[in-house]
Protein backbone atom coordinates (compact mmCIF):
# COMPACT_ATOMS: atom_id res chain seq x y z
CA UNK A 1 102.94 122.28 126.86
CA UNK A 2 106.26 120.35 125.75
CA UNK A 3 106.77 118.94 122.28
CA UNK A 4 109.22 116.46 121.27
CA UNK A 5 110.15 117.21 117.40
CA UNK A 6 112.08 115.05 115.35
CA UNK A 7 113.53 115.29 111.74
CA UNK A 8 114.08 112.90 109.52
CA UNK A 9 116.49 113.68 106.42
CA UNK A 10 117.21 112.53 102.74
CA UNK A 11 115.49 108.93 103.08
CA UNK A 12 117.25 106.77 100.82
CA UNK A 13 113.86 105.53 99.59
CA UNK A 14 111.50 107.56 100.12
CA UNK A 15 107.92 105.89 99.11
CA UNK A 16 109.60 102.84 101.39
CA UNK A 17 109.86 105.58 103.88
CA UNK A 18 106.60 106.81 103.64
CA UNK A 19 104.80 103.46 103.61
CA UNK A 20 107.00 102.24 106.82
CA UNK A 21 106.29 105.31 108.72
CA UNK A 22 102.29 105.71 108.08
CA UNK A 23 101.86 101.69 108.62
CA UNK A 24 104.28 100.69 111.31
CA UNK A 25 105.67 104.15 113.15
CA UNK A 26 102.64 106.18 113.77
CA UNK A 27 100.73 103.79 115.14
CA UNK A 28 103.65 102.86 117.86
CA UNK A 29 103.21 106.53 118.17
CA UNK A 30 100.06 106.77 119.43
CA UNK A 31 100.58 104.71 121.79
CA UNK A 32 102.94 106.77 124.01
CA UNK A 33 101.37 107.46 127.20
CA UNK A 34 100.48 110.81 127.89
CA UNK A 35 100.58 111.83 124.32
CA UNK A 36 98.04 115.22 123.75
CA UNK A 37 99.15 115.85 119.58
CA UNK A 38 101.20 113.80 117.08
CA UNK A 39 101.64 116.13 113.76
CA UNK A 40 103.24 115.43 110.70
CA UNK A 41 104.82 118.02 108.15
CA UNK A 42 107.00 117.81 104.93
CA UNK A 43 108.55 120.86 105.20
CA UNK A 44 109.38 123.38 101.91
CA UNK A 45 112.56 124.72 102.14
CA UNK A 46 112.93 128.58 102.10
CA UNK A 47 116.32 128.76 101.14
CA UNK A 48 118.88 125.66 102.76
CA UNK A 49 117.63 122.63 102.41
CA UNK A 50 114.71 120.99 104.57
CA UNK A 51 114.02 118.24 106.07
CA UNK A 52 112.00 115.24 104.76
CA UNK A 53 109.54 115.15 107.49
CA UNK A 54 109.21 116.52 111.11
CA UNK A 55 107.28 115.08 113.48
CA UNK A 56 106.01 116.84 116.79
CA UNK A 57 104.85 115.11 119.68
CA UNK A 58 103.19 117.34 122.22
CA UNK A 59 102.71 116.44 126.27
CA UNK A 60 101.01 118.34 128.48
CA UNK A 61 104.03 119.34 130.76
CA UNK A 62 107.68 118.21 131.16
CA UNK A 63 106.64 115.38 133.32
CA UNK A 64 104.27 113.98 131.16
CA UNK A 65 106.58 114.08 128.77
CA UNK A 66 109.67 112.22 130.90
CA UNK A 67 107.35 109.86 131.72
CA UNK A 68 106.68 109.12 127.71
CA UNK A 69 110.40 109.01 127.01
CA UNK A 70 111.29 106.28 129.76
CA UNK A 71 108.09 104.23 128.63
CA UNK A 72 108.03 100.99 127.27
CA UNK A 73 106.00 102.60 124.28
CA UNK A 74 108.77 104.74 123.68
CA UNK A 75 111.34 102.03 123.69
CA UNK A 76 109.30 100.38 121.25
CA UNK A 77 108.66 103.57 118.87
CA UNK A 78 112.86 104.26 119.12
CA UNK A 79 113.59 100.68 118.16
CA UNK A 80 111.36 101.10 115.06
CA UNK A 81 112.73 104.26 114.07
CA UNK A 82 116.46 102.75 114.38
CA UNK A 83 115.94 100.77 111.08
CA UNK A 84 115.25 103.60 109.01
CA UNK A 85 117.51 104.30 106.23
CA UNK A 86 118.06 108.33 106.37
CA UNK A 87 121.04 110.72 106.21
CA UNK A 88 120.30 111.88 109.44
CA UNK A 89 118.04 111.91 112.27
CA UNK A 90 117.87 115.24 114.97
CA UNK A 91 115.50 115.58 118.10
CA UNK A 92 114.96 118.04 120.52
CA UNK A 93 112.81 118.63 123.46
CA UNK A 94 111.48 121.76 124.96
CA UNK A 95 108.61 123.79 126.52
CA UNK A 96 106.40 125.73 124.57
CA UNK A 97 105.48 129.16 125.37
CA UNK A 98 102.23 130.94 123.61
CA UNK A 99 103.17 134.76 122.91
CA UNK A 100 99.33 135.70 121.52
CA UNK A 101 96.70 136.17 123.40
């Protein structure tokens, strides 16, 4: 599997956030080809501070997941997320490897 995690920080309105995101993100979202898993966590910090929300979108395999990023649904979900007011913004990419089991 490969998951695509973003993090969204210190929304300068965050029930505007909130509302935006539920109505008008996620469901751009879901529409990413290829998509297996779309979770959503507001995170508790454990010391430094945290970030407001994370998203992680999982793919099956790296190609799967290229193929999302250079989609039209993607260039759609990236325009959307360009308007929202927050400190910052990081994203990262990678494989994920189950050690259980």
């Amino acid at each position: 599997m490969h998951r695509l995690t973003v993090q969204y920080f210190s929304p300068a309105d965050p029930a505007a956030f909130d509302e935006r995101y539920e109505s008008t993100h996620v469901p751009l979202v879901h529409a990413l080809p290829g998509l297996k898993s779309f979770t959503l966590t507001r995170p508790q910090a454990l010391g430094t501070g945290a970030p407001y929300l994370v998203a992680e979108l999982w793919f099956e395999d790296g190609d799967a997941l290229t193929a999302a990023l250079g989609s039209p649904e993607m260039a759609a979900a990236a325009e959307d997320a360009a308007k929202y007011e927050v400190a910052s913004t990081t994203m990262f990419s990678g494989e994920v490897r189950e050690t259980l089991g």
